[in-house]
Protein backbone atom coordinates (compact mmCIF):
# COMPACT_ATOMS: atom_id res chain seq x y z
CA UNK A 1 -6.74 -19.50 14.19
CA UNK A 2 -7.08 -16.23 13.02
CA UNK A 3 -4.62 -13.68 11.48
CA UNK A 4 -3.84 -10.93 13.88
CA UNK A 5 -5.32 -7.69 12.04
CA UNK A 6 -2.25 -5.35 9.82
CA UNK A 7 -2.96 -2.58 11.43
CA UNK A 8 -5.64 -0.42 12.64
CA UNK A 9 -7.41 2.37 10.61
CA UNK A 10 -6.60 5.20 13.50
CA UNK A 11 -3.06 4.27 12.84
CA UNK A 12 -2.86 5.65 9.26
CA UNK A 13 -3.37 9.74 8.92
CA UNK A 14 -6.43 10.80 7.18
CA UNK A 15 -4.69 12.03 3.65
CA UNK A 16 -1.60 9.48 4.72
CA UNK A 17 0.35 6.38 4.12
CA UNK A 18 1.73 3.67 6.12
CA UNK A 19 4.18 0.65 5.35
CA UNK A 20 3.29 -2.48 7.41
CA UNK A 21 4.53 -6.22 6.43
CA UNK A 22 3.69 -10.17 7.23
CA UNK A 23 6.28 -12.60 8.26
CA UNK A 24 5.18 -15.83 6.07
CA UNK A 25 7.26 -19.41 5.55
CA UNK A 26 7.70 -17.71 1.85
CA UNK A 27 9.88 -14.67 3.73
CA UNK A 28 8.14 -11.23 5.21
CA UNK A 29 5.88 -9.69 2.36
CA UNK A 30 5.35 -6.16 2.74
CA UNK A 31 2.15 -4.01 2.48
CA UNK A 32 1.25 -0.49 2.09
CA UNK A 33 -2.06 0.97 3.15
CA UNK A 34 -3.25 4.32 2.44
CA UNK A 35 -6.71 6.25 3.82
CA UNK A 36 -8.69 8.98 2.42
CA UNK A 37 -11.19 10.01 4.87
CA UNK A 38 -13.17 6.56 5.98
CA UNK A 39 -12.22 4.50 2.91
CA UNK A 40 -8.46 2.49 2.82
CA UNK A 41 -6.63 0.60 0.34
CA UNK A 42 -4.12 -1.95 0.78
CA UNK A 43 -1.79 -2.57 -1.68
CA UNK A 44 1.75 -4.73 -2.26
CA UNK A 45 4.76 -2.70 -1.52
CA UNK A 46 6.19 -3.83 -4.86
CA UNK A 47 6.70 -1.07 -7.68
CA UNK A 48 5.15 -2.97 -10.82
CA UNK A 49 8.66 -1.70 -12.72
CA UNK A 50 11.47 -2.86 -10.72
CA UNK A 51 9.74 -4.66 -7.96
CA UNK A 52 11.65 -2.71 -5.14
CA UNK A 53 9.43 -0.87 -2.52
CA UNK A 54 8.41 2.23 -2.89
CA UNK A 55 8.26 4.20 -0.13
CA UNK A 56 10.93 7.21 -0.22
CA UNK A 57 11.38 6.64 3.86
CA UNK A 58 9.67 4.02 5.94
CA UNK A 59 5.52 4.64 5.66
CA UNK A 60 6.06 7.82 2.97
CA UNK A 61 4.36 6.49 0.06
CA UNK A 62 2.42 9.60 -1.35
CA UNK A 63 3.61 12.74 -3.30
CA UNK A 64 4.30 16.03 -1.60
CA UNK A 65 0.29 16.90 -2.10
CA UNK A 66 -0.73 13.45 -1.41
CA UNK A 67 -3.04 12.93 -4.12
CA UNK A 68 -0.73 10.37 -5.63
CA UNK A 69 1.26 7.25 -4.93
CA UNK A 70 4.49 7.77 -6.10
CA UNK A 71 7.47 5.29 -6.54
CA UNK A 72 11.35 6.46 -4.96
CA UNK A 73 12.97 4.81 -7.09
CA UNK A 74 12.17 6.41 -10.80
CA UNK A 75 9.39 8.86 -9.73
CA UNK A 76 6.36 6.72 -11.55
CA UNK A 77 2.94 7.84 -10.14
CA UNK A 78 0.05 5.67 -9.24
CA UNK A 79 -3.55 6.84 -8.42
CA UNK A 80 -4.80 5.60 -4.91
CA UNK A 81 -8.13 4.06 -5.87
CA UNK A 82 -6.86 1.81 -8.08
CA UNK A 83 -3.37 1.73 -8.17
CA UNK A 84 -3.13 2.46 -11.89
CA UNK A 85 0.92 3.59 -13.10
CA UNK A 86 -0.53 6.75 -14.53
CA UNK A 87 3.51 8.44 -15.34
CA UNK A 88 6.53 6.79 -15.13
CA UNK A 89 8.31 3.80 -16.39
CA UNK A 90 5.31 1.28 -15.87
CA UNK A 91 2.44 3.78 -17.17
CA UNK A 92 -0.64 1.22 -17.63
CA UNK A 93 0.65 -1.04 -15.19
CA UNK A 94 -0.60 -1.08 -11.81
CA UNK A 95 0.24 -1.76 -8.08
CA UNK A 96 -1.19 -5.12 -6.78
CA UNK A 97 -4.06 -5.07 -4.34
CA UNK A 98 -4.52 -6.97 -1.13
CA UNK A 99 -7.47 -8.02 -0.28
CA UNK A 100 -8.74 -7.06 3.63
CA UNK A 101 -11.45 -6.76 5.20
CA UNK A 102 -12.45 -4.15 8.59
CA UNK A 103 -13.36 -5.28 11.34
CA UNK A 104 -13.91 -3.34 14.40
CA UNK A 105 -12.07 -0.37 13.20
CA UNK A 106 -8.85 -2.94 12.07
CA UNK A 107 -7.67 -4.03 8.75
CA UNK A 108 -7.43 -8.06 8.63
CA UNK A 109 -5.76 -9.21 5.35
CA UNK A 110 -7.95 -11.71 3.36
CA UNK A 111 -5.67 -13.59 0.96
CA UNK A 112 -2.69 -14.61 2.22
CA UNK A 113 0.22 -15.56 -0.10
């Protein structure tokens, strides 16, 4: 049986973020997914610091100019394509990915753990 998908690409903003999560027998994992024109990334909802979520209100993940990811709880910023800490408290760290896959315009997690 197949995973039903995360979410579907037309439900993220072109320059926006979104917050989605899994239920799993481990507890619900959460997920954040950002898009930049037709490419997406998927990535833990975990701050690499801390391990507390990052979004600043449900789904608001970026900074003001969304060119960065940026963590509410001390400010650390992490580029989108690769989820490198590049300020903050965790500089050099960086934000796990997820793997997915698309599929008919939806994302479909991968890995699931």
């Amino acid at each position: 049986m197949s995973n039903p998908p995360l979410c579907a690409i037309a439900d993220i903003p072109d320059g926006g973020s979104e917050g989605f999560f899994t239920e799993t027998s481990d507890g619900r994992l959460l997920y954040m997914v950002v898009r930049t024109g037709d490419a997406v990334f998927v990535y833990k909802n975990a701050c690499p610091h801390t391990g507390m979520p990052l979004d600043f209100q449900p789904g608001k993940f970026l900074t003001k100019d969304g060119s960065m990811i940026q963590c509410s709880t001390h400010g650390a910023k992490f580029q989108i394509e690769d989820g490198v800490c590049v300020s903050g408290p965790c500089m050099g760290d960086r934000l796990e990915a997820v793997a997915f896959e698309v599929r008919s315009g939806d994302i479909f997690l991968t890995e699931n753990k």
